[in-house]
Protein backbone atom coordinates (compact mmCIF):
# COMPACT_ATOMS: atom_id res chain seq x y z
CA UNK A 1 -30.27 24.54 -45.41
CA UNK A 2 -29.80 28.43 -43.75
CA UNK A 3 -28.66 30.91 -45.89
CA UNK A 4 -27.85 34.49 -45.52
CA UNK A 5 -30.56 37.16 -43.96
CA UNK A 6 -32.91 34.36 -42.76
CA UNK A 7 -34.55 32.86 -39.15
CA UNK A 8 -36.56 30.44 -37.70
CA UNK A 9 -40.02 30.82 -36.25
CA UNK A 10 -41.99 28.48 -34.98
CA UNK A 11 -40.05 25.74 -36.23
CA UNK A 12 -40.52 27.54 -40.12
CA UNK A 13 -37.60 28.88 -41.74
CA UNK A 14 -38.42 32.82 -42.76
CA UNK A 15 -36.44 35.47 -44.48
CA UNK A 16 -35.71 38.47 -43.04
CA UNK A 17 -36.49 40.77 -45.57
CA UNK A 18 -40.07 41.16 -48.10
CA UNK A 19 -39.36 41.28 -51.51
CA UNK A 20 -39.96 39.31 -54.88
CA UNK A 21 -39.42 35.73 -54.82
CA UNK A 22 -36.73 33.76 -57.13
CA UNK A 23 -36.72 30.23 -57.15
CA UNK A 24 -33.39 28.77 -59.36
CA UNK A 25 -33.92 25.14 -59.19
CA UNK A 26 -33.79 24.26 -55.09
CA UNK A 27 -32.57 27.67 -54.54
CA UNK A 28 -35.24 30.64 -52.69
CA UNK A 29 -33.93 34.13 -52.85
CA UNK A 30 -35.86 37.16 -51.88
CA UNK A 31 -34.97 40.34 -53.54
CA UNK A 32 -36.16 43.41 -50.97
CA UNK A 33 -38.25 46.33 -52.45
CA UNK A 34 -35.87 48.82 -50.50
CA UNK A 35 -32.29 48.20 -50.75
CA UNK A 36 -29.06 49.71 -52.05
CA UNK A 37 -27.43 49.04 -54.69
CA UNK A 38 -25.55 45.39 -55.50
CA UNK A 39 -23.49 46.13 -58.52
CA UNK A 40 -22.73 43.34 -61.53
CA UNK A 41 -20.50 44.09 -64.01
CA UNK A 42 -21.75 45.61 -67.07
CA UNK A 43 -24.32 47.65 -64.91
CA UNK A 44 -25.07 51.64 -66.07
CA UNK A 45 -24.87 53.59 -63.17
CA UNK A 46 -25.42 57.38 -62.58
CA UNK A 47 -23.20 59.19 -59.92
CA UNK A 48 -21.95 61.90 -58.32
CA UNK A 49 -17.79 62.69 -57.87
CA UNK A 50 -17.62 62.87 -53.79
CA UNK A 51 -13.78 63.43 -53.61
CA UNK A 52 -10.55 63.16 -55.77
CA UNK A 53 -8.11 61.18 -54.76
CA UNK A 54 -4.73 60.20 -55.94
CA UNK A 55 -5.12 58.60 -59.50
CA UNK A 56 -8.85 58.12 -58.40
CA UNK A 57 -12.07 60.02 -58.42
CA UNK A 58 -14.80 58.55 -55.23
CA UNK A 59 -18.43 58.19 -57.06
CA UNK A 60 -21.29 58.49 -54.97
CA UNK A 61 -23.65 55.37 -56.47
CA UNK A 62 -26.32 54.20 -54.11
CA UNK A 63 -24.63 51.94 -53.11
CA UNK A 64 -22.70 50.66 -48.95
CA UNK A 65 -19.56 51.42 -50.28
CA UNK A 66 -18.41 54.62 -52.40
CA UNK A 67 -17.61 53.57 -56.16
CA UNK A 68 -14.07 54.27 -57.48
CA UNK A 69 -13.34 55.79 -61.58
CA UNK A 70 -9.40 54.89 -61.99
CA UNK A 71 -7.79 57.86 -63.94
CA UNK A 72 -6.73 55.30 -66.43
CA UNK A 73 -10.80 54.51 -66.68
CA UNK A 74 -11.96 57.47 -68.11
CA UNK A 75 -11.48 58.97 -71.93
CA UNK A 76 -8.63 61.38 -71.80
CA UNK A 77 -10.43 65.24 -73.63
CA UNK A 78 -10.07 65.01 -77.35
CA UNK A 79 -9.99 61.00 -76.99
CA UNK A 80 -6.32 60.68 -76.72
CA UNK A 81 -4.97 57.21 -76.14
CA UNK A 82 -1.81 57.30 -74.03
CA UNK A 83 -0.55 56.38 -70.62
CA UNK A 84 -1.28 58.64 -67.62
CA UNK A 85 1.17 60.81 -66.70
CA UNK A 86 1.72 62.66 -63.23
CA UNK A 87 0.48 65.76 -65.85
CA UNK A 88 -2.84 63.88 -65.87
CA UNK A 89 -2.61 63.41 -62.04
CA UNK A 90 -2.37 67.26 -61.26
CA UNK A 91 -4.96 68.37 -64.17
CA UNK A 92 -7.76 65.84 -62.44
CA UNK A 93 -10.26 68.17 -61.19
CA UNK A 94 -10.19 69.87 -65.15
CA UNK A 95 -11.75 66.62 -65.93
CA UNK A 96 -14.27 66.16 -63.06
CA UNK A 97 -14.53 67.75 -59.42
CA UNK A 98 -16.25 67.35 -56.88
CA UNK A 99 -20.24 67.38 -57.37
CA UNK A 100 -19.48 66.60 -60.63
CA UNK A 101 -22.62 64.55 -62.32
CA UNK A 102 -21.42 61.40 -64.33
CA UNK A 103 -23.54 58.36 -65.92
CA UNK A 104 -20.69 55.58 -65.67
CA UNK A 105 -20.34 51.42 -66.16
CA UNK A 106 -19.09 49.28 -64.11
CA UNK A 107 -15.77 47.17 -65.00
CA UNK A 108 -15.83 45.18 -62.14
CA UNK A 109 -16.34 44.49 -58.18
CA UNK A 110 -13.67 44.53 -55.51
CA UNK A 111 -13.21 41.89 -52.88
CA UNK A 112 -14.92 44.28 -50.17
CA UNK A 113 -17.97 44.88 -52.61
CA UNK A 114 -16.93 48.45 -54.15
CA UNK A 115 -17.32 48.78 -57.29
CA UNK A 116 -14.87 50.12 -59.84
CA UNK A 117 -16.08 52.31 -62.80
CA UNK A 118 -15.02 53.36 -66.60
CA UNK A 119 -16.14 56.17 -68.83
CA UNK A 120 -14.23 54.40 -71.90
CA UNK A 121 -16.81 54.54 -74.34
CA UNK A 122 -18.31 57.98 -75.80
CA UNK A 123 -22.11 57.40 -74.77
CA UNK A 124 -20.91 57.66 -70.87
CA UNK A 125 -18.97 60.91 -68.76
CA UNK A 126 -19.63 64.10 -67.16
CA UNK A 127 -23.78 65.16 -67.40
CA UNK A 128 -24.55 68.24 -68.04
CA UNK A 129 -28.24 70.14 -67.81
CA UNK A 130 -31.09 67.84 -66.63
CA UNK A 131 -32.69 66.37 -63.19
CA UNK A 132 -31.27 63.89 -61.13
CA UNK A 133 -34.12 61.40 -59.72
CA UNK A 134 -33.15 59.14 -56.86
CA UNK A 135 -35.43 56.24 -57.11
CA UNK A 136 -35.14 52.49 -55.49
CA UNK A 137 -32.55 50.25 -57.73
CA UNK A 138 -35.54 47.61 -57.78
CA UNK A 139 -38.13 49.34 -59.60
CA UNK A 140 -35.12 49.63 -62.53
CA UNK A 141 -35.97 46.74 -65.19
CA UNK A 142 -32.90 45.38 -66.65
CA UNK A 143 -32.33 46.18 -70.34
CA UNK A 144 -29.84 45.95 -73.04
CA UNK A 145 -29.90 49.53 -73.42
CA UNK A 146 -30.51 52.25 -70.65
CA UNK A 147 -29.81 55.15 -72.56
CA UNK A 148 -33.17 56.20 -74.15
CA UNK A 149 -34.03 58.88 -76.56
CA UNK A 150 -37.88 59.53 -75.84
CA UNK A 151 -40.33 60.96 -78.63
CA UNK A 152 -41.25 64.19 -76.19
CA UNK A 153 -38.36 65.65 -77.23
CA UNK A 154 -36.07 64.92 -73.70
CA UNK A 155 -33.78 61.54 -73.06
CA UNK A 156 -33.52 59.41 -70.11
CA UNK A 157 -30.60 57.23 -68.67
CA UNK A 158 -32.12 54.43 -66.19
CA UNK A 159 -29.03 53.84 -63.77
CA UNK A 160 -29.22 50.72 -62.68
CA UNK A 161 -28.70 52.17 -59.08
CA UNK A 162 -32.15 53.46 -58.90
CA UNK A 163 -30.57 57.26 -60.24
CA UNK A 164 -32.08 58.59 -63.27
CA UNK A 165 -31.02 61.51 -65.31
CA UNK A 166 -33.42 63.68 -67.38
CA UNK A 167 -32.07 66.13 -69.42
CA UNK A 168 -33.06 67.44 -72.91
CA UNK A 169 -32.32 65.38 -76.08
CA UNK A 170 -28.91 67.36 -77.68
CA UNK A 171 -28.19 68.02 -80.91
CA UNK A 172 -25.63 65.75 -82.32
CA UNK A 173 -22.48 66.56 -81.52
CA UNK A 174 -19.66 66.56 -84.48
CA UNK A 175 -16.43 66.72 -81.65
CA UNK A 176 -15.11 64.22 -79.58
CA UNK A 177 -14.65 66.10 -76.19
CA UNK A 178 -13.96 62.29 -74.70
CA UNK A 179 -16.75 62.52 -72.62
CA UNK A 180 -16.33 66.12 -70.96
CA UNK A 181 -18.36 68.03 -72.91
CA UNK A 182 -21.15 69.86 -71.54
CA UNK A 183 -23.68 71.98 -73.07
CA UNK A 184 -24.37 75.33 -71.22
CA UNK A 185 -26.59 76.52 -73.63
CA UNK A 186 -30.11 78.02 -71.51
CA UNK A 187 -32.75 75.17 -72.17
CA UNK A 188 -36.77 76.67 -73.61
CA UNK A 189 -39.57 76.84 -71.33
CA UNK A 190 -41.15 73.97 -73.28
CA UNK A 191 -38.77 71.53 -72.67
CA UNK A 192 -38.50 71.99 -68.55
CA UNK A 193 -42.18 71.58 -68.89
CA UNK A 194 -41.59 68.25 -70.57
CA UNK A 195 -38.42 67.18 -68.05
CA UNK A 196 -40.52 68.37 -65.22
CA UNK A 197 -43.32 66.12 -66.44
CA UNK A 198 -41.57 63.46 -66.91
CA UNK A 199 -40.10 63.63 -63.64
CA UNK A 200 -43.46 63.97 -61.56
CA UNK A 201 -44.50 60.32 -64.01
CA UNK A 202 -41.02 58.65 -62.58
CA UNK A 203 -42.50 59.46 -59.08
CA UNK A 204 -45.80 58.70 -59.33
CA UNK A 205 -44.83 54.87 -60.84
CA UNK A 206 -42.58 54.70 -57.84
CA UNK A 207 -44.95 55.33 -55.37
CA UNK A 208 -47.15 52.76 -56.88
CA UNK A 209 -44.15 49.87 -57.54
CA UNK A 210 -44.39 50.00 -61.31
CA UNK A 211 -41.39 48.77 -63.31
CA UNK A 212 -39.16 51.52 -64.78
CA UNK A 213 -38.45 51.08 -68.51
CA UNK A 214 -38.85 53.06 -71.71
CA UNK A 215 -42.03 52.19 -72.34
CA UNK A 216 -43.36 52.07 -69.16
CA UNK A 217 -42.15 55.93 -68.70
CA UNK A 218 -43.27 56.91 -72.37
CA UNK A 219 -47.04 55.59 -71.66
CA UNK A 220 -47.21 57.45 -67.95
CA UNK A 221 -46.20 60.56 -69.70
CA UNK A 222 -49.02 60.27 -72.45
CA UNK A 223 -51.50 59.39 -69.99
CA UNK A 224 -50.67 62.66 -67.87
CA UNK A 225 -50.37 64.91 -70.90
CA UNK A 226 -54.18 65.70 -70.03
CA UNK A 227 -53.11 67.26 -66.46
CA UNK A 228 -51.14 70.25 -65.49
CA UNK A 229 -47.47 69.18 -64.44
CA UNK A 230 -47.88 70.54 -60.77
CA UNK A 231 -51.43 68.23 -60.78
CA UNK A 232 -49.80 64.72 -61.46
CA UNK A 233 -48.73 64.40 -58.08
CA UNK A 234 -51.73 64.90 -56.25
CA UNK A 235 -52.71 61.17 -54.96
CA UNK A 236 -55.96 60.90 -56.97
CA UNK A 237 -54.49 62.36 -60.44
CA UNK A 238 -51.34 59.92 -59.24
CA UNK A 239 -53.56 56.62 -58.92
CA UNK A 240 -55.51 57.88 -62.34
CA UNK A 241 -52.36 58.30 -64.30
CA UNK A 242 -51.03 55.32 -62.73
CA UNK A 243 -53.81 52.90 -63.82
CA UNK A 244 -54.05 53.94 -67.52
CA UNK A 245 -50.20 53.30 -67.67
CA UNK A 246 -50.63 49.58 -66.36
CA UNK A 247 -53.90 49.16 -68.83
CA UNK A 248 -51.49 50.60 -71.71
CA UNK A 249 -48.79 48.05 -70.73
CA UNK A 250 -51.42 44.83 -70.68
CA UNK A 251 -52.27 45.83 -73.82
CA UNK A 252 -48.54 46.48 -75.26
CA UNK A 253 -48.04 42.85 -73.70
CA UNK A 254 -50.70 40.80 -74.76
C-alpha cells in the first residue's frame, strides 16, 4: 500500500526522498538527510524569539511553522508561581525580545504541526554568551540528556532541531533568576579558542554525516587538539580529524 512522499516507476514503488531506512514490522519509512525539523514532545530545542505577540512569544526553531512559548510557559524572574496578569502582558519584552536566544522543550504539537514550547524548569531560558551552530536535525542522536558539560572547559546543548549552542561552562549560580539570567561577564582568550574549536569539530562531522553526541564531539575535539583552530577546516585536516574520531568511536563501541 502507498503512503505519503512516494511513486511508482517502472511498475516499483520508490520514495521520494534518500535517507536512512526504518522498517517497524511491515512498515518502510525513509528518514531524509536534509529536512526540517518534526517536533515530538519532550524534544530540546534551541531558538530564537522572532516576534512578541499577545500572551505569546514566536520562536524561530528549524522548523515549517514558527514555534509558540505561552507567557504562562515560561518561569516568571525570581521563580514566582502565580497567574499572569495583564502586568506580565505589558512587561514581556523585560523577559525576552526579539533576537532573544533561548534553549526551550517542547510541551506539545498543534493540529497544524506548530509546536508549543515551555521554559518551566531551571536548566532551560534565555542564552547568554556562546555560538549558535545551525546544523541538520538528523545528524542530532537522540539522548536522555542534551545538555552536556564537556571536560575542555565549555558546555554544549544538542537541540534536537539541528541548533547547537556553545558557550563557556558557568560558574554555579546560587540565585534563581527563573531562567533570565545572563552572564555579561567578558569571556578569556583561552576559552573562545576552545568554543571556536569546538565549533570548526561540529562542522567538520557534519560535512562528513557523523552522528552528533557527547562523545562523538569530545573525541573530534581531542583528535584536532594537534591542529591550529583556523586549520581544522581545511578538507584534508577535515577528513584526518574526521577518521580518527570514527576509529575512537569503534573502539568506545566494541
Amino acid at each position: 500500500m502507498r503512503g505519503h512522499g512516494t511513486y511508482v516507476d517502472e511498475e516499483k514503488l520508490t520514495a521520494s526522498v534518500a535517507g536512512e531506512v526504518q522498517r517497524v514490522d511491515k512498515l518502510i519509512c525513509v528518514s531524509p538527510l536534509k529536512t526540517r525539523f518534526n517536533g515530538e514532545v519532550g524534544d530540546v530545542v534551541v531558538g530564537r524569539i522572532t516576534e512578541v505577540q499577545q500572551k505569546r512569544w514566536k520562536v524561530e526553531t528549524n522548523s515549517r511553522l514558527d514555534s509558540v512559548l505561552l507567557l504562562s510557559a515560561v518561569n516568571l524572574p525570581g521563580g514566582e508561581l502565580r497567574r499572569r496578569s495583564a502586568e506580565d502582558e505589558l512587561t514581556m519584552r523585560e523577559y525576552l525580545q526579539e533576537g532573544d536566544l533561548i534553549s526551550a522543550e517542547v510541551q506539545s504539537v498543534f493540529s497544524d504541526g506548530a509546536l508549543s514550547l515551555h521554559t518551566r524548569s531551571l536548566k532551560y531560558g534565555k542564552l547568554g554568551q556562546g555560538v549558535l551552530v545551525q546544523l541538520s536535525p538528523s545528524l542530532i542522536k537522540r539522548q536522555k540528556t542534551h545538555f552536556h558539560n564537556l571536560p575542555c572547559g565549555a558546555s554544549i546543548i544538542l537541540g534536537n532541531n539541528g541548533f547547537v549552542w556553545l558557550y563557556p561552562t558557568p560558574a554555579q549560580q546560587e540565585e534563581e533568576a527563573g531562567g533570565f539570567y545572563t552572564s555579561l561577564e567578558p569571556i578569556s582568550l583561552a576559552d573562545r579558542e576552545v568554543i571556536s574549536r569546538l565549533r570548526n569539530c561540529l562542522l567538520a562531522l557534519t560535512a562528513h554525516k557523523v552522528l552528533l553526541y557527547d562523545t562523538s564531539v569530545l573525541y573530534c575535539y581531542e583528535s584536532s587538539l594537534q591542529h591550529q583552530v583556523k586549520d581544522i577546516l581545511k578538507p584534508e585536516i577535515m577528513e584526518e580529524i574526521v577518521l580518527l574520531t570514527q576509529q575512537k568511536l569503534l573502539e568506545h563501541e566494541s
